[in-house]
Protein backbone atom coordinates (compact mmCIF):
# COMPACT_ATOMS: atom_id res chain seq x y z
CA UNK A 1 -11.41 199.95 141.89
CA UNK A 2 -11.40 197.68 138.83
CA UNK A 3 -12.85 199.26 135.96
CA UNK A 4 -12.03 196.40 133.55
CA UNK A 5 -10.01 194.01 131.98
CA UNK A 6 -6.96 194.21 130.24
CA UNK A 7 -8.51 192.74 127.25
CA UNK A 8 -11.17 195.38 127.74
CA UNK A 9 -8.56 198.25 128.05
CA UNK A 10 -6.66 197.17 125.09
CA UNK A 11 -9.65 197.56 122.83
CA UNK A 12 -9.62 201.24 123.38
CA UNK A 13 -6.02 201.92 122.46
CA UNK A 14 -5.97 203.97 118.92
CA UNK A 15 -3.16 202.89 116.18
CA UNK A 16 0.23 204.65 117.20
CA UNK A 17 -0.73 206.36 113.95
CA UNK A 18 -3.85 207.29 114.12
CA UNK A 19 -3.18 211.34 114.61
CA UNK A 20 -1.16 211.23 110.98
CA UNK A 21 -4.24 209.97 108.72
CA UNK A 22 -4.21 213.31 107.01
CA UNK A 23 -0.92 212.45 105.62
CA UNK A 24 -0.28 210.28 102.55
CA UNK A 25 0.43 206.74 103.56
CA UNK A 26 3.66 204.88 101.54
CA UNK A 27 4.56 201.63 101.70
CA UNK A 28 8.00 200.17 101.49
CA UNK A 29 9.30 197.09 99.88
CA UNK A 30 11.63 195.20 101.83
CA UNK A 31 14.28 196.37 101.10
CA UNK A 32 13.57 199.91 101.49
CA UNK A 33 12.72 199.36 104.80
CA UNK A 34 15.71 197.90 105.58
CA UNK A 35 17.83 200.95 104.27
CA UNK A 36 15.35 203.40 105.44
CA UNK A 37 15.65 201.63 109.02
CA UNK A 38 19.08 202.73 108.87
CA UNK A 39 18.70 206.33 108.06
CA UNK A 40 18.69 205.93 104.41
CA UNK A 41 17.07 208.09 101.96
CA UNK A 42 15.02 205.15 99.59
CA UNK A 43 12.86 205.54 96.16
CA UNK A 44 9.50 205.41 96.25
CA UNK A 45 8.09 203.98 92.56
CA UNK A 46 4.44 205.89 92.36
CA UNK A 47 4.86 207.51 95.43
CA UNK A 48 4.07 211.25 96.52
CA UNK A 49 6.16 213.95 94.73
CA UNK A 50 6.71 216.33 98.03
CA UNK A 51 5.66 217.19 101.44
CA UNK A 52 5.04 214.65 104.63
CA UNK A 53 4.58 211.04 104.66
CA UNK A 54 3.28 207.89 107.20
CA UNK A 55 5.77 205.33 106.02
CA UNK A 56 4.91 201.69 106.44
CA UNK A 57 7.19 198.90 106.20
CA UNK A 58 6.61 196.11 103.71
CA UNK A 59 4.38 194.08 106.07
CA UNK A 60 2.46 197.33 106.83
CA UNK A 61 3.49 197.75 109.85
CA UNK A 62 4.16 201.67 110.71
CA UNK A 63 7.51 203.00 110.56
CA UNK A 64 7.57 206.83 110.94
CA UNK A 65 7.33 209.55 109.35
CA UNK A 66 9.35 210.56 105.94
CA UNK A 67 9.78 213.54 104.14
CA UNK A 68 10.39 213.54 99.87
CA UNK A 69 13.41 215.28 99.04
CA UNK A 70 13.20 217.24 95.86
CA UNK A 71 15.10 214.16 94.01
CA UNK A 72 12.05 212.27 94.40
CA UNK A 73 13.66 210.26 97.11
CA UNK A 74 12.20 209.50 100.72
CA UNK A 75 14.34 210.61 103.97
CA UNK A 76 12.96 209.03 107.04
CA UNK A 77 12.70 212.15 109.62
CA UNK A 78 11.11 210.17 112.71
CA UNK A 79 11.10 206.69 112.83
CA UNK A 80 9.72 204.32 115.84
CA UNK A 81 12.16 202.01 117.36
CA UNK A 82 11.88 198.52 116.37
């Protein structure tokens, strides 16, 4: 039985991030995505000062999720596979 499309399928698919909008969201230049891609612990000008972050990568596309150290810095702690 065909139910629908793919097309039609596709438009019910949620954001792979879509369960993490409670946490605050930071986006990374590019280079900070490139270190933080690596395992990297980056800086974050104006960004949280603790806790759990949704990290985006500096064409917004989601990353992961990031912790801030107490140094201020961010530590990536799950990130997706590019």
């Amino acid at each position: 039985m065909n139910t629908g499309s793919e097309d039609s399928l596709d438009a019910l698919l949620l954001p792979v991030d879509a369960s993490l909008t409670h946490l605050p969201s930071v986006l990374l230049s590019e280079a900070a995505t490139f270190y933080l891609r690596k395992g990297q612990t980056v800086v974050v000008p104006n960004g949280p000062q603790s806790g759990m972050v949704r990290i985006a990568g500096a064409e917004g596309e989601f990353l992961g999720v990031g912790k801030v150290q107490e140094d201020g810095t961010l530590a990536p702690v799950r990130l997706l596979a590019q």
